[in-house]
PDB file of N, CA and C in Angstrom:
ATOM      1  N   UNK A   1     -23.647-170.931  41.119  1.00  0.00           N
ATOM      2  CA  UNK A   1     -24.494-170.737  39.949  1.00  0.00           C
ATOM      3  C   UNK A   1     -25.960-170.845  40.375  1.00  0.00           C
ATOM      4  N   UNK A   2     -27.164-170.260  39.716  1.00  0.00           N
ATOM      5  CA  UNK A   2     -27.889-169.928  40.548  1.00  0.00           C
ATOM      6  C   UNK A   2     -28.762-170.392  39.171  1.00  0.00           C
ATOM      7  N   UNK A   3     -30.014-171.243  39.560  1.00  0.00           N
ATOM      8  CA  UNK A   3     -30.920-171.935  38.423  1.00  0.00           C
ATOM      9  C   UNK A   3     -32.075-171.050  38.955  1.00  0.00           C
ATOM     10  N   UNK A   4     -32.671-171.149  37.221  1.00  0.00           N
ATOM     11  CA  UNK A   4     -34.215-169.976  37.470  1.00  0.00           C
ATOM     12  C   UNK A   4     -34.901-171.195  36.918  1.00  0.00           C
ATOM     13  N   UNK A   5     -36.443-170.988  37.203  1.00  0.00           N
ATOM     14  CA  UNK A   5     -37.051-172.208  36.116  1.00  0.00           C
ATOM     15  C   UNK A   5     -37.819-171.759  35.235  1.00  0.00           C
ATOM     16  N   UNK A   6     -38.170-171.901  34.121  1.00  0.00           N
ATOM     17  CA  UNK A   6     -39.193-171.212  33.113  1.00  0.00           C
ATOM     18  C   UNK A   6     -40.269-172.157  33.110  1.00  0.00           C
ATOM     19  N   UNK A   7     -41.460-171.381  32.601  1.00  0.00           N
ATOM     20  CA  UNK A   7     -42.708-172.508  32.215  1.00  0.00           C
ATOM     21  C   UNK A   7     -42.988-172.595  30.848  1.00  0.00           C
ATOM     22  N   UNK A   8     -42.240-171.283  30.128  1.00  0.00           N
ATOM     23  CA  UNK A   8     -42.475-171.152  28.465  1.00  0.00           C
ATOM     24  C   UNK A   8     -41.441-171.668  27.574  1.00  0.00           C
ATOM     25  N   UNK A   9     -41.583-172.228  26.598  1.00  0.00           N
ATOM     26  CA  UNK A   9     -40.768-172.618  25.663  1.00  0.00           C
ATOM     27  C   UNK A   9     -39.036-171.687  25.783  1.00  0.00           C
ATOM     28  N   UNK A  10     -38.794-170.409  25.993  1.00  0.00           N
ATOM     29  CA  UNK A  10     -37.891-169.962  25.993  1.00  0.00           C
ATOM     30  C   UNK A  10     -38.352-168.730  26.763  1.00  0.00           C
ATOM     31  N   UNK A  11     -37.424-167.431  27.175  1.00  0.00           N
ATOM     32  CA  UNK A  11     -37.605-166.396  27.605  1.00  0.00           C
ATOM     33  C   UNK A  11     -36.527-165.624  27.092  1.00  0.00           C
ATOM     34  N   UNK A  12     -36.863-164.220  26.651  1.00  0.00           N
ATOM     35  CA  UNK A  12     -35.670-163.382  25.346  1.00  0.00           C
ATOM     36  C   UNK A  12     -34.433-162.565  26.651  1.00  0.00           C
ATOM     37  N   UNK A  13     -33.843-162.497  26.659  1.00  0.00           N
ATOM     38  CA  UNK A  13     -32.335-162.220  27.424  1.00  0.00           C
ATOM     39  C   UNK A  13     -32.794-160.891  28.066  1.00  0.00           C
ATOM     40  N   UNK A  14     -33.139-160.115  27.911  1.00  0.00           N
ATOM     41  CA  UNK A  14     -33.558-158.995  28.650  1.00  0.00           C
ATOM     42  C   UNK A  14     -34.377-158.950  29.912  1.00  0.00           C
ATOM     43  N   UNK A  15     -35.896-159.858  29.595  1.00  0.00           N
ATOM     44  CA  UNK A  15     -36.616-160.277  30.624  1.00  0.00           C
ATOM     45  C   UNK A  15     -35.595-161.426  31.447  1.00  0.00           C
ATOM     46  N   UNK A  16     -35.050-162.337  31.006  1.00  0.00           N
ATOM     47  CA  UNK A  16     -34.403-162.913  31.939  1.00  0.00           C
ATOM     48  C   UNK A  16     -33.405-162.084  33.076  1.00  0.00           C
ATOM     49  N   UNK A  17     -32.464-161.169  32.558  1.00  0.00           N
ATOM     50  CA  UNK A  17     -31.671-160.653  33.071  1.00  0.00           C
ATOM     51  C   UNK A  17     -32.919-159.922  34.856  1.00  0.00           C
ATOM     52  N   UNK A  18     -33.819-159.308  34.004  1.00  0.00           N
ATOM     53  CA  UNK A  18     -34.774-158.894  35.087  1.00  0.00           C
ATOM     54  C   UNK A  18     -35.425-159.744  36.050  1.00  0.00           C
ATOM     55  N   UNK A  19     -36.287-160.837  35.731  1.00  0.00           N
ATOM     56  CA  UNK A  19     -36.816-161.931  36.414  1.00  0.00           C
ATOM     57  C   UNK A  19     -35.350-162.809  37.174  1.00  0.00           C
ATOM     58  N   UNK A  20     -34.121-162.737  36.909  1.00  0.00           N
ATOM     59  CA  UNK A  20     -33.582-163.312  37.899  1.00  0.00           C
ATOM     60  C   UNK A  20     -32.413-162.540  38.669  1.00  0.00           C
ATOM     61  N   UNK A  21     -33.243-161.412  38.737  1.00  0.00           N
ATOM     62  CA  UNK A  21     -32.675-160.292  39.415  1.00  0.00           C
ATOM     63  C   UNK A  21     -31.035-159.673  39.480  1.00  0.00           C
ATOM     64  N   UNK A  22     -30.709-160.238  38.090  1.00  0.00           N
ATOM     65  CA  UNK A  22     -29.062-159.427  37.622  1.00  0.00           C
ATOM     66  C   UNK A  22     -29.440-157.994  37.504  1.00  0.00           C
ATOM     67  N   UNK A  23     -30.355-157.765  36.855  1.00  0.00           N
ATOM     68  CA  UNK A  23     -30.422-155.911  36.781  1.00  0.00           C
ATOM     69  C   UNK A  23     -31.698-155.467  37.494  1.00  0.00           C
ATOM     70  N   UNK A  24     -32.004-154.583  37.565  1.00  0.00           N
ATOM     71  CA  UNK A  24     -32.942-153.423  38.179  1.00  0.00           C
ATOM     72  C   UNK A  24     -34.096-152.874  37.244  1.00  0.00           C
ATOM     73  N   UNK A  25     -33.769-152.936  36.055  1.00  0.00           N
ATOM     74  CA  UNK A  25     -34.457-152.432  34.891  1.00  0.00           C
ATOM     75  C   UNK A  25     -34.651-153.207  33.512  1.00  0.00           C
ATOM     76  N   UNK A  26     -35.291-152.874  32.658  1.00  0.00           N
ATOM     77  CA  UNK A  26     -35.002-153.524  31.489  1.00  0.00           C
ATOM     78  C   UNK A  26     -34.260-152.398  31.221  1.00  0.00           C
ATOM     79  N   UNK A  27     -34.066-150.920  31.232  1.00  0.00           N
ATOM     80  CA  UNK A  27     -33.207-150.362  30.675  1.00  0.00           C
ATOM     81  C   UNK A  27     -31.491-150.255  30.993  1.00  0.00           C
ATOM     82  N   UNK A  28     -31.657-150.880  32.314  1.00  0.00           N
ATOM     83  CA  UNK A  28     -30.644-151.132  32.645  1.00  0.00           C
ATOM     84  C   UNK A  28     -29.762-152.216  32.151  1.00  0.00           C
ATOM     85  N   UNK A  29     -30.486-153.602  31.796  1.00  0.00           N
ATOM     86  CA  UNK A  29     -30.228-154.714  31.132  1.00  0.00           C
ATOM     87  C   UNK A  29     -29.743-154.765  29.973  1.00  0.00           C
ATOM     88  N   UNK A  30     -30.740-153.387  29.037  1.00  0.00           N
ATOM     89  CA  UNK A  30     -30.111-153.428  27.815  1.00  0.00           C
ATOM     90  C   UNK A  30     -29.229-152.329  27.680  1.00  0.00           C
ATOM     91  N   UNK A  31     -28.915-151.538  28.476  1.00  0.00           N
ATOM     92  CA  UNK A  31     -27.233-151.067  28.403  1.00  0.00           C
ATOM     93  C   UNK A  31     -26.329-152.196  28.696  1.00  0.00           C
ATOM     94  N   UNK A  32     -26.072-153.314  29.485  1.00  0.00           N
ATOM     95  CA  UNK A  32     -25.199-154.147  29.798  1.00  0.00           C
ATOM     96  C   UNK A  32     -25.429-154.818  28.417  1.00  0.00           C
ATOM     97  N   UNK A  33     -26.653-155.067  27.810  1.00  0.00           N
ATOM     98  CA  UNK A  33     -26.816-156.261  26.955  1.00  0.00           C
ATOM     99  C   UNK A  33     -25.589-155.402  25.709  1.00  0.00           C
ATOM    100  N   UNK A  34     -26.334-153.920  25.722  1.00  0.00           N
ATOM    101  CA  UNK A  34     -25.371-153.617  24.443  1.00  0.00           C
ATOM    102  C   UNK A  34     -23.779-153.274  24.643  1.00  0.00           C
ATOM    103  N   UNK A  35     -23.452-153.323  25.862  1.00  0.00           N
ATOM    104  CA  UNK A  35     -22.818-152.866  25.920  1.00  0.00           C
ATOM    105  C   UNK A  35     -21.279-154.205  26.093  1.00  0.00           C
ATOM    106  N   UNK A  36     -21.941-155.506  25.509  1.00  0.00           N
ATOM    107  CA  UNK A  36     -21.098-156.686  25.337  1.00  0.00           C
ATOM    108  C   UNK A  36     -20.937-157.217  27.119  1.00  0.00           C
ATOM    109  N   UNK A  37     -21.697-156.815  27.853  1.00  0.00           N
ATOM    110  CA  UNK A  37     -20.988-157.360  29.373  1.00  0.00           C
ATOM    111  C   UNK A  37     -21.858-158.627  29.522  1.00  0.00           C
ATOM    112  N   UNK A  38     -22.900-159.001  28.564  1.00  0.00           N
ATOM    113  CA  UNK A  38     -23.789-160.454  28.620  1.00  0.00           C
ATOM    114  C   UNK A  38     -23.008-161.511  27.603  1.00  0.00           C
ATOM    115  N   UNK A  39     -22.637-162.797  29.062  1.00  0.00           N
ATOM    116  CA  UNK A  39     -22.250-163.580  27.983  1.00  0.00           C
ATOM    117  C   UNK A  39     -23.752-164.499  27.839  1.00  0.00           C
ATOM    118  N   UNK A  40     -24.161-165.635  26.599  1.00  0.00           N
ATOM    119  CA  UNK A  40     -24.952-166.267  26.831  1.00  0.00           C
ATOM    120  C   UNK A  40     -24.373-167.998  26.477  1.00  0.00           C
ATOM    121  N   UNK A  41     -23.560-168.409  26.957  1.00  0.00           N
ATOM    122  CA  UNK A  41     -23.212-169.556  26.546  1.00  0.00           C
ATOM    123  C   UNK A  41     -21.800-169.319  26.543  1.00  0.00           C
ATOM    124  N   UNK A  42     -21.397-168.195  27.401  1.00  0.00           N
ATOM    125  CA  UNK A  42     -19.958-168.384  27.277  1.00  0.00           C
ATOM    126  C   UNK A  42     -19.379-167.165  26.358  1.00  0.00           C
ATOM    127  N   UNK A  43     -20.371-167.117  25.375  1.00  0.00           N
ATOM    128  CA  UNK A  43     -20.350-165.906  23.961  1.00  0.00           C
ATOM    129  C   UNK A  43     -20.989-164.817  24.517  1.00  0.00           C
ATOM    130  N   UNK A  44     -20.414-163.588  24.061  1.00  0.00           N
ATOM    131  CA  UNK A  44     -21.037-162.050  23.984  1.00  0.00           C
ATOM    132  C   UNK A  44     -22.033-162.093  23.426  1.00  0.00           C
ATOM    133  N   UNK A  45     -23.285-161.488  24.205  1.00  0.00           N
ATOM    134  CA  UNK A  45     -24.603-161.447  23.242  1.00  0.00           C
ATOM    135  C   UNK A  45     -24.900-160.020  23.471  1.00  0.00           C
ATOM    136  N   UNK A  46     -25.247-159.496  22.124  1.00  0.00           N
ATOM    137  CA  UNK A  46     -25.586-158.058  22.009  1.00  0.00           C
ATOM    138  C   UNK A  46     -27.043-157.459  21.507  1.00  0.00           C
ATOM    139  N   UNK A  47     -28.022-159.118  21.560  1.00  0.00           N
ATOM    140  CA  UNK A  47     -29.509-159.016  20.607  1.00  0.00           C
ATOM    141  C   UNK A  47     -30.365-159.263  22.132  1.00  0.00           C
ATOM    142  N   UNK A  48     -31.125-158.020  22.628  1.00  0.00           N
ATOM    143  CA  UNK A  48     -31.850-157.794  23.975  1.00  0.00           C
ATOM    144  C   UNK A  48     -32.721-159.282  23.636  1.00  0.00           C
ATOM    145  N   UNK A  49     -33.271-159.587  22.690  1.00  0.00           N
ATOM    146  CA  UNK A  49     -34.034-160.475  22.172  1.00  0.00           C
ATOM    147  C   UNK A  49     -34.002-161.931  22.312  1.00  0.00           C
ATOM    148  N   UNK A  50     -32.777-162.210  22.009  1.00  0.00           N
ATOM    149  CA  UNK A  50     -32.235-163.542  22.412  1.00  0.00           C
ATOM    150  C   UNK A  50     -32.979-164.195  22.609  1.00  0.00           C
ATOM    151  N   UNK A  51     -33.382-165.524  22.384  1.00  0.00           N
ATOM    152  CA  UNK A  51     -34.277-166.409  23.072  1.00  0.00           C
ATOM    153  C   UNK A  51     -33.608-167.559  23.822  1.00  0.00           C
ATOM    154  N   UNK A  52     -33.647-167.569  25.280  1.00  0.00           N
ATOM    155  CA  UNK A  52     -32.877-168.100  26.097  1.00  0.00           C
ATOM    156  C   UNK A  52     -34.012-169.255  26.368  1.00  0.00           C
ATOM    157  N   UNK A  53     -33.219-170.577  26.136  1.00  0.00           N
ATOM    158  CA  UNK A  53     -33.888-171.976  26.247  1.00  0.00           C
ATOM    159  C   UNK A  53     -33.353-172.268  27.474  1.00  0.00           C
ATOM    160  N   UNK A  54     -33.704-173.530  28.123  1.00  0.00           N
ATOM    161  CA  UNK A  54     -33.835-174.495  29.274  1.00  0.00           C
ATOM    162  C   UNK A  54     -32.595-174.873  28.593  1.00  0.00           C
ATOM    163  N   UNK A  55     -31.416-175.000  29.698  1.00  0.00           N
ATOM    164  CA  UNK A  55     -30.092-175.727  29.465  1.00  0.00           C
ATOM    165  C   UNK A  55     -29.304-174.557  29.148  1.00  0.00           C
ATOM    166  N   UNK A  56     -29.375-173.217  28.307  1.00  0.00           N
ATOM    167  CA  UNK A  56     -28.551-172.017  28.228  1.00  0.00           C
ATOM    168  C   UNK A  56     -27.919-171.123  29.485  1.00  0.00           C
ATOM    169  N   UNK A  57     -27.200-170.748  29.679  1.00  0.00           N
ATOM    170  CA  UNK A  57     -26.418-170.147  30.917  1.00  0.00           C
ATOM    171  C   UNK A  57     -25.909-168.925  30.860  1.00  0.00           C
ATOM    172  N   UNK A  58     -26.405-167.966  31.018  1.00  0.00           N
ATOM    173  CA  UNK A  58     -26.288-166.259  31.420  1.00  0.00           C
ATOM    174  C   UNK A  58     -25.463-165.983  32.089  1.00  0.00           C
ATOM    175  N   UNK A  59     -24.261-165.056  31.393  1.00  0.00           N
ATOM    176  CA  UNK A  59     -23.409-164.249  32.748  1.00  0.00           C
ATOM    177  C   UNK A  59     -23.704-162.725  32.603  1.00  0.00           C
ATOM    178  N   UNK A  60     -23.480-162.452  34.259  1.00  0.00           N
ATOM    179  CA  UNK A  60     -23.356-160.826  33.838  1.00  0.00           C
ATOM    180  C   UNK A  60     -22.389-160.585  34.887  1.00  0.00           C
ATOM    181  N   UNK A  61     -21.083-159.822  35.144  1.00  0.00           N
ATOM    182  CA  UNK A  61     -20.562-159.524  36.333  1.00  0.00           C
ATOM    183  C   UNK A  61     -20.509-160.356  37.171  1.00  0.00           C
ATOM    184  N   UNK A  62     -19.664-161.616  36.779  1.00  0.00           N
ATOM    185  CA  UNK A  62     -19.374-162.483  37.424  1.00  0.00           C
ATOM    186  C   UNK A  62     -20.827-163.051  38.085  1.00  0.00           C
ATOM    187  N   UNK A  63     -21.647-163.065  37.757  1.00  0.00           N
ATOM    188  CA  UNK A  63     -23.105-163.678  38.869  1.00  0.00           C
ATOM    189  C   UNK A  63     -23.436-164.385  37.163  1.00  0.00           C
ATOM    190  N   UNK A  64     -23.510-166.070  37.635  1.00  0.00           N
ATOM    191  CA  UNK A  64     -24.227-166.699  36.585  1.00  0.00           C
ATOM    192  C   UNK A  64     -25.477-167.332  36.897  1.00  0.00           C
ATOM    193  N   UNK A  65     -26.451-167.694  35.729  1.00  0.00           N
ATOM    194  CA  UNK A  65     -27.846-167.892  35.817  1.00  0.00           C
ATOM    195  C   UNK A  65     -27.762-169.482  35.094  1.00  0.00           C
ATOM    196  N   UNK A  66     -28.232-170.139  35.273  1.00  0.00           N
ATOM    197  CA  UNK A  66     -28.681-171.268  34.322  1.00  0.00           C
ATOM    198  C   UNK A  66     -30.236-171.527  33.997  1.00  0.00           C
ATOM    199  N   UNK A  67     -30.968-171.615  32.883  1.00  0.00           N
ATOM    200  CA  UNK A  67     -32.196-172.142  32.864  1.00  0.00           C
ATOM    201  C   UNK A  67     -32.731-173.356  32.597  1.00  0.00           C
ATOM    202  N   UNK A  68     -33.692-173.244  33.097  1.00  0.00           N
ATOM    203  CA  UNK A  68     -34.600-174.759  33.383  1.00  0.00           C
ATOM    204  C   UNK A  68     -35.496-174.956  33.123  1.00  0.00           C
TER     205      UNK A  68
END
């Protein structure tokens, strides 16, 4: 499992997916995002928006993220 660290209150699921290098694109991110392959806590998340807090945990294709 692989920890990113943030400096802002939260960061929305799309930019994360990008800044910790699961996808290539934001457009790429939000085909996976819509396309149900993001879990965020275990749960399917389908809102690019999301606001991902310190302690929440990102999957995509088996590669997980935790934030900090």
């Amino acid at each position: 499992m692989k920890k990113v660290k943030i400096t802002t209150e939260f960061i929305k699921l799309d930019a994360l997916l990008k800044f910790a290098s699961l996808v290539g694109s934001g457009g790429e991110a939000k085909t996976f995002i819509q396309d149900g392959q993001v879990l965020v806590n275990g749960e399917v998340c389908t809102m690019r928006g999301k606001k991902i807090r310190p302690g929440d945990t990102v999957s995509l294709g088996g590669k997980e993220v935790t934030v900090e």
